[in-house]
PDB file of N, CA and C in Angstrom:
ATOM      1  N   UNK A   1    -143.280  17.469  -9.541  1.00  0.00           N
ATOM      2  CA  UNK A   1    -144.394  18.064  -8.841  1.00  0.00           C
ATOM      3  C   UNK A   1    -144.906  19.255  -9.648  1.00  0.00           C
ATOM      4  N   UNK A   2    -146.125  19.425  -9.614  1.00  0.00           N
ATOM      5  CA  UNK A   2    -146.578  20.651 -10.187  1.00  0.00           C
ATOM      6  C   UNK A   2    -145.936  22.081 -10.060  1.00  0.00           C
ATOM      7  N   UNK A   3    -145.753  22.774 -10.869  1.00  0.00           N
ATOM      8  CA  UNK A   3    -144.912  24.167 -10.999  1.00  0.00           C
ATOM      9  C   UNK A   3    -145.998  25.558 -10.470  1.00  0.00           C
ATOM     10  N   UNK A   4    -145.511  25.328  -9.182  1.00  0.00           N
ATOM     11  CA  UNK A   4    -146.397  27.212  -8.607  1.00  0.00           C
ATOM     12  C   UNK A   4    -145.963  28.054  -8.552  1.00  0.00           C
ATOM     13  N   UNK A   5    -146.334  28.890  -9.488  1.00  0.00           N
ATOM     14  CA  UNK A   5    -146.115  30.786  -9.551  1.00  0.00           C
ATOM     15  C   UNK A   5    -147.256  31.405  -9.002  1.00  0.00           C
ATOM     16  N   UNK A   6    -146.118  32.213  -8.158  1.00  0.00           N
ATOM     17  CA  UNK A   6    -146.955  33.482  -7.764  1.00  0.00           C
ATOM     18  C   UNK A   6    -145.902  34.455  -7.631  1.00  0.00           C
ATOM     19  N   UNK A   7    -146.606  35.655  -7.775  1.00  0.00           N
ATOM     20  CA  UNK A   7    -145.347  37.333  -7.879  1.00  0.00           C
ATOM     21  C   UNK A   7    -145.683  37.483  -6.456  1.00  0.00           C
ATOM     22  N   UNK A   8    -145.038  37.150  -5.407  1.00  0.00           N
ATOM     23  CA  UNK A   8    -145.951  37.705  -4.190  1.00  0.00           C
ATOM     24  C   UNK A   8    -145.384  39.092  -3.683  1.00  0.00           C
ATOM     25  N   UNK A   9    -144.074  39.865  -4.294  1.00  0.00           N
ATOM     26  CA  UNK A   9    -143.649  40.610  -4.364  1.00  0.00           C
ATOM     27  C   UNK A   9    -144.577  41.515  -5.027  1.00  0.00           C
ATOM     28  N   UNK A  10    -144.940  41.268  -6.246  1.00  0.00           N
ATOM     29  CA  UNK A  10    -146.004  42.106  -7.031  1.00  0.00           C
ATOM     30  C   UNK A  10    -147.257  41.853  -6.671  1.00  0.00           C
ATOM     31  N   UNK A  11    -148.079  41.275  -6.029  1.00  0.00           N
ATOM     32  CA  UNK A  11    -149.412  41.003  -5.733  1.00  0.00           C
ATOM     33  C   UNK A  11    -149.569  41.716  -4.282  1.00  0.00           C
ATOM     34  N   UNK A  12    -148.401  41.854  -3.910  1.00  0.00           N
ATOM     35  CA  UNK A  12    -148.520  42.956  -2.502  1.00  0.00           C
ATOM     36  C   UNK A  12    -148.131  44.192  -2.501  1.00  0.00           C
ATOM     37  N   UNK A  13    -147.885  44.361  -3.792  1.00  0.00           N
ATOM     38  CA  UNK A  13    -146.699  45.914  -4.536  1.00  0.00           C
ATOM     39  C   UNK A  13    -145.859  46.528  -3.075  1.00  0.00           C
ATOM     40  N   UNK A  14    -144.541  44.895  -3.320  1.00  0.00           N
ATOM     41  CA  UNK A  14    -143.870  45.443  -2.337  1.00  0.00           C
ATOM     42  C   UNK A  14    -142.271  45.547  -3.183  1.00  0.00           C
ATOM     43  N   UNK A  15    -142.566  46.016  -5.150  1.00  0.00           N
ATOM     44  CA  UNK A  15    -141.744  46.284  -5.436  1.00  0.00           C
ATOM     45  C   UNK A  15    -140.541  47.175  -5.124  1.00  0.00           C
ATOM     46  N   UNK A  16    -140.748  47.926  -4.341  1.00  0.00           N
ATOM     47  CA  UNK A  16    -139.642  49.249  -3.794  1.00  0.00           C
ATOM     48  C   UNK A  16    -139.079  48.367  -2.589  1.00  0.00           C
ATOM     49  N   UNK A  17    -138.923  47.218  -2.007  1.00  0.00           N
ATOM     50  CA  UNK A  17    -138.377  46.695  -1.152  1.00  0.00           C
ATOM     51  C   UNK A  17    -136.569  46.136  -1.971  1.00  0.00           C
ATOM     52  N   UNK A  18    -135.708  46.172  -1.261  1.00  0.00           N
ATOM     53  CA  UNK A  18    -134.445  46.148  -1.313  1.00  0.00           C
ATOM     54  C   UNK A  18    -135.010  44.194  -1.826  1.00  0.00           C
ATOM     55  N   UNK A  19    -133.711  44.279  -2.733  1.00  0.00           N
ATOM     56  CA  UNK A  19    -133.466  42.499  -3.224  1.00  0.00           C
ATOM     57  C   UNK A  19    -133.704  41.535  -2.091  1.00  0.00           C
ATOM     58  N   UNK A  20    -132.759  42.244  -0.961  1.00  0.00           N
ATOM     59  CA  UNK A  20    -132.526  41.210   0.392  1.00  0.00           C
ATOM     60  C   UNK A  20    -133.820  41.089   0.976  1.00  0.00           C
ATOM     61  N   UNK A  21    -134.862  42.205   1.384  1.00  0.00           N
ATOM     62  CA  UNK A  21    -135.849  42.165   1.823  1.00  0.00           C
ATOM     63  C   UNK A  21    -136.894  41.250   0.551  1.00  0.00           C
ATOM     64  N   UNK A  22    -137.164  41.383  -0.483  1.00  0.00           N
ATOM     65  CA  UNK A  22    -137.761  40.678  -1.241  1.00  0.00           C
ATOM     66  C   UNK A  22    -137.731  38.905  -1.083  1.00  0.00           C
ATOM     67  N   UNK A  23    -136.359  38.710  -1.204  1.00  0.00           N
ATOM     68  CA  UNK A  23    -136.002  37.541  -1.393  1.00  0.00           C
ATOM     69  C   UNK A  23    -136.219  36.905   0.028  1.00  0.00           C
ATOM     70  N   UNK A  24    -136.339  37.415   0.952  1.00  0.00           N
ATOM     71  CA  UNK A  24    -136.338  37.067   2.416  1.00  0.00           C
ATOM     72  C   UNK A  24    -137.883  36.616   2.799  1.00  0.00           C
ATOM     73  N   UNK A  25    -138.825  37.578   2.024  1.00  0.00           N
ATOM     74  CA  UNK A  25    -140.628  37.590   1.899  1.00  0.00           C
ATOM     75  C   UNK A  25    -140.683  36.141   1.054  1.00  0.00           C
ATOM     76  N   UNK A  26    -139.999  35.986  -0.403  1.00  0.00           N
ATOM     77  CA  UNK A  26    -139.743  34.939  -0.743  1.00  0.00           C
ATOM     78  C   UNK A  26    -139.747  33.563   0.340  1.00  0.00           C
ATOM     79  N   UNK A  27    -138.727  33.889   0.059  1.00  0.00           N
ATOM     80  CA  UNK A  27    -137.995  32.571   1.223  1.00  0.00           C
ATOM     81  C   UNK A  27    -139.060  31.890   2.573  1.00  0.00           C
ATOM     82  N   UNK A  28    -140.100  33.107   3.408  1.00  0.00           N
ATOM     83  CA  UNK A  28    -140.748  32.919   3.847  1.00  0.00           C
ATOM     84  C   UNK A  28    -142.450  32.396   3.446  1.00  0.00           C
ATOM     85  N   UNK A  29    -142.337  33.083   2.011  1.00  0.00           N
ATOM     86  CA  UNK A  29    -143.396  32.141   1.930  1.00  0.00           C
ATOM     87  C   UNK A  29    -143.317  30.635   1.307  1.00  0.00           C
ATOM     88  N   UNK A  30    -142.512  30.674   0.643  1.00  0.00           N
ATOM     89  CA  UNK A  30    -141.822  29.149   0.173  1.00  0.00           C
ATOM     90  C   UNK A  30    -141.852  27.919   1.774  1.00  0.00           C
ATOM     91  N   UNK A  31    -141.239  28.583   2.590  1.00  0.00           N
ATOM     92  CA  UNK A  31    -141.410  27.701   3.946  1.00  0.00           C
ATOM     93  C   UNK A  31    -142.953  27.530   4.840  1.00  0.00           C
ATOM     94  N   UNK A  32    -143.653  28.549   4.526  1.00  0.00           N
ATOM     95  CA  UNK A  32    -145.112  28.317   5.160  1.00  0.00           C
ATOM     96  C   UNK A  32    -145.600  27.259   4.271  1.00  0.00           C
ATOM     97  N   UNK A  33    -145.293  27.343   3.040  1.00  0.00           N
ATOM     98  CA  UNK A  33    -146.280  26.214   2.111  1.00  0.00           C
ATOM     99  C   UNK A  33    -145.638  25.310   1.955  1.00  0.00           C
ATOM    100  N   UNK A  34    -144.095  24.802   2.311  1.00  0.00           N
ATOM    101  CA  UNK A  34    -143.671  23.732   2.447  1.00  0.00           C
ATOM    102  C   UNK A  34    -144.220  22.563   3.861  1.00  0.00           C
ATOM    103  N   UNK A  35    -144.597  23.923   4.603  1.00  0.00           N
ATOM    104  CA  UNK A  35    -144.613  23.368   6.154  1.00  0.00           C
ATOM    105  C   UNK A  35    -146.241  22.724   5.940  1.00  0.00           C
ATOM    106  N   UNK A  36    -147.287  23.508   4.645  1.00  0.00           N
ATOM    107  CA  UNK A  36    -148.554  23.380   4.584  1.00  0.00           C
ATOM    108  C   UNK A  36    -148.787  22.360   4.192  1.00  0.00           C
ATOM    109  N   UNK A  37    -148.020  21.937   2.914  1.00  0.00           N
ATOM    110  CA  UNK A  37    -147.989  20.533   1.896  1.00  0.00           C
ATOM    111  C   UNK A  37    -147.189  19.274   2.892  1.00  0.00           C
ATOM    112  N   UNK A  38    -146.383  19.788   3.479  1.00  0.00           N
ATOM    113  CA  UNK A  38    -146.082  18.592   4.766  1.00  0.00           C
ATOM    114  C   UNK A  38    -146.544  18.128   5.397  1.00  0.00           C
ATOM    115  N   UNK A  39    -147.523  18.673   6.075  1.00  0.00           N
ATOM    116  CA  UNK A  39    -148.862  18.489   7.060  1.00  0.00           C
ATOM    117  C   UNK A  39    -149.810  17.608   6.213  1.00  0.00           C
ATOM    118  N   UNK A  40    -150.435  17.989   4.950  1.00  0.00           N
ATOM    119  CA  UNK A  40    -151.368  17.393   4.624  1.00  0.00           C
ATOM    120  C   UNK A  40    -151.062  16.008   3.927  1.00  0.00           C
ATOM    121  N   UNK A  41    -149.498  15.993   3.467  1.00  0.00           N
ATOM    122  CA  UNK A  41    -148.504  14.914   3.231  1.00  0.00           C
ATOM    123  C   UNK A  41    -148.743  13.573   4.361  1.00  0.00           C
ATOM    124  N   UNK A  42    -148.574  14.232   5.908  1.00  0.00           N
ATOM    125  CA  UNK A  42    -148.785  13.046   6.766  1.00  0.00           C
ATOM    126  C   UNK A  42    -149.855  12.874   7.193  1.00  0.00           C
ATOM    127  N   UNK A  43    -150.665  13.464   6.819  1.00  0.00           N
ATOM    128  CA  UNK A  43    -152.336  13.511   6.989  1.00  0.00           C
ATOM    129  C   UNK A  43    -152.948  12.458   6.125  1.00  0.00           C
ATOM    130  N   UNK A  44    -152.381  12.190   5.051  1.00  0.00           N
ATOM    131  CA  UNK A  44    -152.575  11.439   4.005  1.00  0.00           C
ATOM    132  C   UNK A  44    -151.962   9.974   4.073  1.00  0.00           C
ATOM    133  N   UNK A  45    -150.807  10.185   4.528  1.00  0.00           N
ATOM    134  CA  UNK A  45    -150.087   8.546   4.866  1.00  0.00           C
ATOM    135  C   UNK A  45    -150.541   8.122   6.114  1.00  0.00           C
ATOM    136  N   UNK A  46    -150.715   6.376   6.050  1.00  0.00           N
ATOM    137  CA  UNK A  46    -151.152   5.109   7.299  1.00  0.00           C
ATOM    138  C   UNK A  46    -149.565   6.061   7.930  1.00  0.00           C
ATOM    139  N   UNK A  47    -149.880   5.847   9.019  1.00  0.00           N
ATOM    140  CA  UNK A  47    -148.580   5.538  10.248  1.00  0.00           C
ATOM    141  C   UNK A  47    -147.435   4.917  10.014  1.00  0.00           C
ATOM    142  N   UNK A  48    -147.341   3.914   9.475  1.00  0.00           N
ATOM    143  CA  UNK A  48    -146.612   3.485   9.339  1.00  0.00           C
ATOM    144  C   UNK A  48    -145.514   3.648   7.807  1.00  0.00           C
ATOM    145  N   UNK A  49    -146.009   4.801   7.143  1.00  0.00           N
ATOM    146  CA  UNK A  49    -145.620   5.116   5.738  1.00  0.00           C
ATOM    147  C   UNK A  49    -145.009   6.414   6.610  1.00  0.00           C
ATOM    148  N   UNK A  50    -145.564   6.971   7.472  1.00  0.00           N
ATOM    149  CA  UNK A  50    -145.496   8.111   8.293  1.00  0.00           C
ATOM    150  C   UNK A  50    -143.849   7.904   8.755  1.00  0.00           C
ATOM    151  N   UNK A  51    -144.128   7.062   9.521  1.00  0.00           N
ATOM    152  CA  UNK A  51    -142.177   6.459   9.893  1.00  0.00           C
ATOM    153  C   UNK A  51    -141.183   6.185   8.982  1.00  0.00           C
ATOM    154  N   UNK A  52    -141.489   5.482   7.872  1.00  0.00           N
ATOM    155  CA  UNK A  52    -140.867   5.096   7.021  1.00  0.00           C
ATOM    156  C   UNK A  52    -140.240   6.656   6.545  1.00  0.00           C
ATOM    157  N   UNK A  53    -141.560   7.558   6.387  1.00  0.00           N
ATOM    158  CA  UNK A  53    -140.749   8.664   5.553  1.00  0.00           C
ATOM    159  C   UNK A  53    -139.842   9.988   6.698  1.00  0.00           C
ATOM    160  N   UNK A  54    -140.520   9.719   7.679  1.00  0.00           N
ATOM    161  CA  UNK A  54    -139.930  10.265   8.554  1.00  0.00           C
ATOM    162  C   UNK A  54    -138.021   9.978   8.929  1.00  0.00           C
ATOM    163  N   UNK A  55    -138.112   8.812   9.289  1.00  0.00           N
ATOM    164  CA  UNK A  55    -136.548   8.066   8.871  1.00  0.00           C
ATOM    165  C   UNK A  55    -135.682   8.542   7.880  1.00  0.00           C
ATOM    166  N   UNK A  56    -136.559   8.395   6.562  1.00  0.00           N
ATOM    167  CA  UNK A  56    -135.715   9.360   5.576  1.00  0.00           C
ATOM    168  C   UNK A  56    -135.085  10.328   5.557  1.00  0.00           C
ATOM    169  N   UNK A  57    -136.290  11.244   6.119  1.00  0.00           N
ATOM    170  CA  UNK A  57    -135.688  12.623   5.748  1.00  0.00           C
ATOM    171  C   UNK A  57    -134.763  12.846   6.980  1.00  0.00           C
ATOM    172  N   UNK A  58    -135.129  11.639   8.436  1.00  0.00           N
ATOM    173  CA  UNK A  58    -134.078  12.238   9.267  1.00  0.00           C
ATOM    174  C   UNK A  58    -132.418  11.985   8.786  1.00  0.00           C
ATOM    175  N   UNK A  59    -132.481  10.948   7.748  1.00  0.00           N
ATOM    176  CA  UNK A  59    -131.375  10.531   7.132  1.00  0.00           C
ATOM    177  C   UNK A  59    -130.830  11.583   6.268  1.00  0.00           C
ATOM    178  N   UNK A  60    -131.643  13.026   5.951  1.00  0.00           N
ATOM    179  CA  UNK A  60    -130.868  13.847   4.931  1.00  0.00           C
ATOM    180  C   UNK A  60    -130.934  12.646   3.226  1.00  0.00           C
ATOM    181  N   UNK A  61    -131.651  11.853   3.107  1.00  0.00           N
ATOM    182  CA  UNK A  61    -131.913  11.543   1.988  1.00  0.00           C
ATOM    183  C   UNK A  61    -133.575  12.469   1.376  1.00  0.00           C
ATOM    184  N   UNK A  62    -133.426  13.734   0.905  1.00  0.00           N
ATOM    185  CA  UNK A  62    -133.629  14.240   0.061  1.00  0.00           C
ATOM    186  C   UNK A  62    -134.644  13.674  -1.126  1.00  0.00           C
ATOM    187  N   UNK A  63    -133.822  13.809  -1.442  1.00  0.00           N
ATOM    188  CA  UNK A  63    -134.341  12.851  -3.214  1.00  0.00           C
ATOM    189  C   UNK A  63    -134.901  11.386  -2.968  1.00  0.00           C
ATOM    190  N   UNK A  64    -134.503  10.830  -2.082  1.00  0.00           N
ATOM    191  CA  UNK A  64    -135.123   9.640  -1.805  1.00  0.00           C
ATOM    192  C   UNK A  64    -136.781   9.961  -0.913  1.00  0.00           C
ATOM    193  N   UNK A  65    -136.767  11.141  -0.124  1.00  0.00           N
ATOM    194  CA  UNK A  65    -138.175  11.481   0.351  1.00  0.00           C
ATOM    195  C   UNK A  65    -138.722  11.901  -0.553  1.00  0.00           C
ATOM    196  N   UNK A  66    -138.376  12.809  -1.711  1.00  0.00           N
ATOM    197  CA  UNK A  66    -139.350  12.981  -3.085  1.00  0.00           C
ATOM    198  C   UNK A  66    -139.118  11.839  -3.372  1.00  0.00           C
ATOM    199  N   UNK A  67    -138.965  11.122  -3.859  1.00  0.00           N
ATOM    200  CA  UNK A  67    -139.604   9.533  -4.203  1.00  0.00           C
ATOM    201  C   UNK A  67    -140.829   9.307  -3.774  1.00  0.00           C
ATOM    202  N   UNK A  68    -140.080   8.861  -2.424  1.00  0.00           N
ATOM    203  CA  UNK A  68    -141.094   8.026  -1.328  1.00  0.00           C
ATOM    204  C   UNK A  68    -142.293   8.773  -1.546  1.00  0.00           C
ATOM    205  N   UNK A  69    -142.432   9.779  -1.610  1.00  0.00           N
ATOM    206  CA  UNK A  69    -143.925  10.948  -1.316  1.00  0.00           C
ATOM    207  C   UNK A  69    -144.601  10.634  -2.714  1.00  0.00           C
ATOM    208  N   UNK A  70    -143.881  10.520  -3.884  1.00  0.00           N
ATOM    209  CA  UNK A  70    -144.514  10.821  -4.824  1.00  0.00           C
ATOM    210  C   UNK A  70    -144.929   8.945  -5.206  1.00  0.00           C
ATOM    211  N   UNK A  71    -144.269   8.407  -4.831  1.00  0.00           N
ATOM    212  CA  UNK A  71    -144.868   6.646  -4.915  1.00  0.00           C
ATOM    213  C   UNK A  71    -146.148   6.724  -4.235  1.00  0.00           C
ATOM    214  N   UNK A  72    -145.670   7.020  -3.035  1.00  0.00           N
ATOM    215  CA  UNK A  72    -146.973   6.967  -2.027  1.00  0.00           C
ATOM    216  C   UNK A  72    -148.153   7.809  -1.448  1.00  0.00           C
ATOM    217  N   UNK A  73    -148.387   9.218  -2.179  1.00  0.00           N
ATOM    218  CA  UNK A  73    -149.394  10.164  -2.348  1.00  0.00           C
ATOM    219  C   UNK A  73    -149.076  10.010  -3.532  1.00  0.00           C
ATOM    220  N   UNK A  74    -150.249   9.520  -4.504  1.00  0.00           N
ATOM    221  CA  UNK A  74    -150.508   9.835  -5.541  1.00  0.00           C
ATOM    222  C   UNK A  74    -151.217  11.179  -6.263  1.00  0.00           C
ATOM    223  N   UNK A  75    -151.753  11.747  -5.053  1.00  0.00           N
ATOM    224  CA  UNK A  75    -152.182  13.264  -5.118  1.00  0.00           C
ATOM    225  C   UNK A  75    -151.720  14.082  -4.670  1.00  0.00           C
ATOM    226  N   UNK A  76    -150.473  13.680  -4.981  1.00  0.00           N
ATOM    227  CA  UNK A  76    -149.239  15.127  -4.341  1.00  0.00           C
ATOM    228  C   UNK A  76    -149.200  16.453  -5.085  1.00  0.00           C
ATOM    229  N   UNK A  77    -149.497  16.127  -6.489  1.00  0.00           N
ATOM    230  CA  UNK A  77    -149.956  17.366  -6.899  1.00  0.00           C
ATOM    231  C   UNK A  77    -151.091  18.499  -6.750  1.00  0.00           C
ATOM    232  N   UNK A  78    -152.516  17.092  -6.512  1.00  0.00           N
ATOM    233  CA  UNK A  78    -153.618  18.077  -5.927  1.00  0.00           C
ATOM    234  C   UNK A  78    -153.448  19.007  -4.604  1.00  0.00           C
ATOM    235  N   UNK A  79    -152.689  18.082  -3.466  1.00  0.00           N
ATOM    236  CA  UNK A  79    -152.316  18.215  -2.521  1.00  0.00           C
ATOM    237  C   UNK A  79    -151.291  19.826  -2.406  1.00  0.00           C
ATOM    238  N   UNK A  80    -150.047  19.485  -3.278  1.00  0.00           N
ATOM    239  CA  UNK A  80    -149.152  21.143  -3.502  1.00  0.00           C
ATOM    240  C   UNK A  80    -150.490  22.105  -4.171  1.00  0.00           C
ATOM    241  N   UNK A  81    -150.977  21.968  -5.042  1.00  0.00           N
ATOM    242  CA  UNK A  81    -151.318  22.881  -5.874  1.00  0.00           C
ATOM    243  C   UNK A  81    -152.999  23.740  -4.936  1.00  0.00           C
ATOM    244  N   UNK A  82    -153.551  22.810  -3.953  1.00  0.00           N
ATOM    245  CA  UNK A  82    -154.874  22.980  -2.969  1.00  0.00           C
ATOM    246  C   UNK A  82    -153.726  24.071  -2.059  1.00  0.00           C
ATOM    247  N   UNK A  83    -153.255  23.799  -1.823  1.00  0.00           N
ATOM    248  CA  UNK A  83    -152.146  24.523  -0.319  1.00  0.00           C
ATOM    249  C   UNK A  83    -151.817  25.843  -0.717  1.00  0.00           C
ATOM    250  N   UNK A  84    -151.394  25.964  -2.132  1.00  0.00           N
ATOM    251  CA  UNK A  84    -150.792  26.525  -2.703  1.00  0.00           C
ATOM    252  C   UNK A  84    -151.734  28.152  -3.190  1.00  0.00           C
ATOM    253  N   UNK A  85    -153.129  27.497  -3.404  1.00  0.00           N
ATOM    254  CA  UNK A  85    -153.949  28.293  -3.670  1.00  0.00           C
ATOM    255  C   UNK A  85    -154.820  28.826  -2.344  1.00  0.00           C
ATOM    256  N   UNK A  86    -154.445  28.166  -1.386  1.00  0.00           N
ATOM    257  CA  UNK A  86    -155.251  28.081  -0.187  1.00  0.00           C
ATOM    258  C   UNK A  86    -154.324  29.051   0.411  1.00  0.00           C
ATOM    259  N   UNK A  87    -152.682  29.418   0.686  1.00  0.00           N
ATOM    260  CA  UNK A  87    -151.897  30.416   0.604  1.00  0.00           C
ATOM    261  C   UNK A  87    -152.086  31.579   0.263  1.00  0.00           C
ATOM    262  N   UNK A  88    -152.007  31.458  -1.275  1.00  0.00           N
ATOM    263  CA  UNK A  88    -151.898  32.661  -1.680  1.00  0.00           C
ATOM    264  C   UNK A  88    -153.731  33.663  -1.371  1.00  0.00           C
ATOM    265  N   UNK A  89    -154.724  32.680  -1.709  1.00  0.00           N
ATOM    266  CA  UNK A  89    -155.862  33.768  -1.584  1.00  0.00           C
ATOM    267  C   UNK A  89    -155.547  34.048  -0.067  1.00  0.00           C
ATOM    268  N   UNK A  90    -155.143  33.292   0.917  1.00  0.00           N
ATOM    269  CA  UNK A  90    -154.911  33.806   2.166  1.00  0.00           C
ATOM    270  C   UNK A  90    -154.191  35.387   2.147  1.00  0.00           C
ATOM    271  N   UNK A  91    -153.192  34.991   1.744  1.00  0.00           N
ATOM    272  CA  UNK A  91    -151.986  36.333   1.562  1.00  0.00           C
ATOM    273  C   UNK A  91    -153.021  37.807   0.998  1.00  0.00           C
ATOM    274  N   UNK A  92    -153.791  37.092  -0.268  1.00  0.00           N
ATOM    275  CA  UNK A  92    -154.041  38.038  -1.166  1.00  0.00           C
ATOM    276  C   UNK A  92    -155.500  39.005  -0.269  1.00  0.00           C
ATOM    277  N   UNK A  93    -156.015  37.910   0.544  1.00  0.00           N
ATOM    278  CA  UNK A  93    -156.896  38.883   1.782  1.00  0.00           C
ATOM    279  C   UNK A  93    -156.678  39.398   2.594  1.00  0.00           C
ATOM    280  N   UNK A  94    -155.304  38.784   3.148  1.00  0.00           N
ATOM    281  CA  UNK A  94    -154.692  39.571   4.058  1.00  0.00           C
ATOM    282  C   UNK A  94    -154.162  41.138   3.796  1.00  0.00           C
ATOM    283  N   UNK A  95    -153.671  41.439   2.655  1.00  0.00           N
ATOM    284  CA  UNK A  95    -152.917  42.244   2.006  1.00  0.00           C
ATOM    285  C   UNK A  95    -154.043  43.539   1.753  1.00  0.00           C
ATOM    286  N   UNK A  96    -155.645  42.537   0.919  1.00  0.00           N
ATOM    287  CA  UNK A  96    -156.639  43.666   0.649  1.00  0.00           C
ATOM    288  C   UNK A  96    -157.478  44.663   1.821  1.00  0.00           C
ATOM    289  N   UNK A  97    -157.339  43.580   3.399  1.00  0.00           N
ATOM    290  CA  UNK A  97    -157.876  44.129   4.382  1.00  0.00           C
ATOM    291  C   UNK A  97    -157.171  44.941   5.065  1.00  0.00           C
ATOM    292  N   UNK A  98    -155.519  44.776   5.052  1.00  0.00           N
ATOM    293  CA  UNK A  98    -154.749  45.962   5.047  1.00  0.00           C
ATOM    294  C   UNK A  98    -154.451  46.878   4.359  1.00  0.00           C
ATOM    295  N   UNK A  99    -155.060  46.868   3.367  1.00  0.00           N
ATOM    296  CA  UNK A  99    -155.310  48.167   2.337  1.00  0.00           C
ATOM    297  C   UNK A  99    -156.436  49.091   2.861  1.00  0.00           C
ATOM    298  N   UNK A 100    -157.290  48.224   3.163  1.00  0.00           N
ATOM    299  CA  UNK A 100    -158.414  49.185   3.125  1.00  0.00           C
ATOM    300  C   UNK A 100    -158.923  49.349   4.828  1.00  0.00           C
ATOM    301  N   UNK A 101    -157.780  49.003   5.777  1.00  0.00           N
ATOM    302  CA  UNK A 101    -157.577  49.169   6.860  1.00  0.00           C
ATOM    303  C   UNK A 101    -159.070  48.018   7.638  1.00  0.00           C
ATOM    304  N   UNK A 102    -159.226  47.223   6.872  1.00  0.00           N
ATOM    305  CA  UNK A 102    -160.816  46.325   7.173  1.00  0.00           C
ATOM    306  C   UNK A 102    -159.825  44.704   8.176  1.00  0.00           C
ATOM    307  N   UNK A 103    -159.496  45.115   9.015  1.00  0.00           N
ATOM    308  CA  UNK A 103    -158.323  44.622   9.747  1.00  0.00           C
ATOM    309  C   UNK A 103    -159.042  43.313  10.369  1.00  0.00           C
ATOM    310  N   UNK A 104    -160.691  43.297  10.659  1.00  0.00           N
ATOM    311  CA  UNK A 104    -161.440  42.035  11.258  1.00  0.00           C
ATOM    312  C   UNK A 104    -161.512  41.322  10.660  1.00  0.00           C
ATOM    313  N   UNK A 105    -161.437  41.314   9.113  1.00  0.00           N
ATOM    314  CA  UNK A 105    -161.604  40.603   8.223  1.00  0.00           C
ATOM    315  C   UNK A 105    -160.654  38.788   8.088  1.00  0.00           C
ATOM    316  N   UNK A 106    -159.531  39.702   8.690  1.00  0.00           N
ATOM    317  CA  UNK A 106    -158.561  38.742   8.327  1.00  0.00           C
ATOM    318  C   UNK A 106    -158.537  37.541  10.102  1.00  0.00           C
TER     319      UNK A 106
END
């Protein structure tokens, strides 16, 4: 799958935050855009590809749902990499309207 960087630690200069707190901001945004690219994942599959992959992952087969996803969205990359950017400018407005206290914005 396509490789996404972002400093979201540094793009919010929330460098003076403790490792644990960093990694925790981490961790949370990694799960909003997993939860984002999931959505548009079954948005994209017939129903019945929908079950199939659903089964999987209730099986804890892993590596076999990256398969399945990447056989069967062939635009899994447009798909991560749209979410991905659709995230972060989110974050990155959120962050500027709390800077400048412009709080309706968001």
């Amino acid at each position: 799958m396509t490789d996404l960087k972002f400093d979201l630690i540094k793009e919010l200069k929330l460098e003076h935050l403790s490792n644990e707190e960093k990694d925790e901001m981490r961790k949370k945004y990694a799960e909003i855009l997993e939860e984002k690219i999931s959505s548009r994942i079954m948005d994209e599959l017939p129903e019945e590809k929908v079950k199939e992959l659903e089964k999987i992952i209730a099986e804890g087969k892993n590596e076999e749902a990256n398969k399945y996803i990447v056989d069967n969205v062939p635009n899994i990359d447009i798909i991560a990499r749209e979410e991905f950017e659709l995230l972060k400018n989110r974050i990155i407005e959120m962050n500027q309207a709390l800077q400048t206290d412009d709080i309706g914005k968001i």
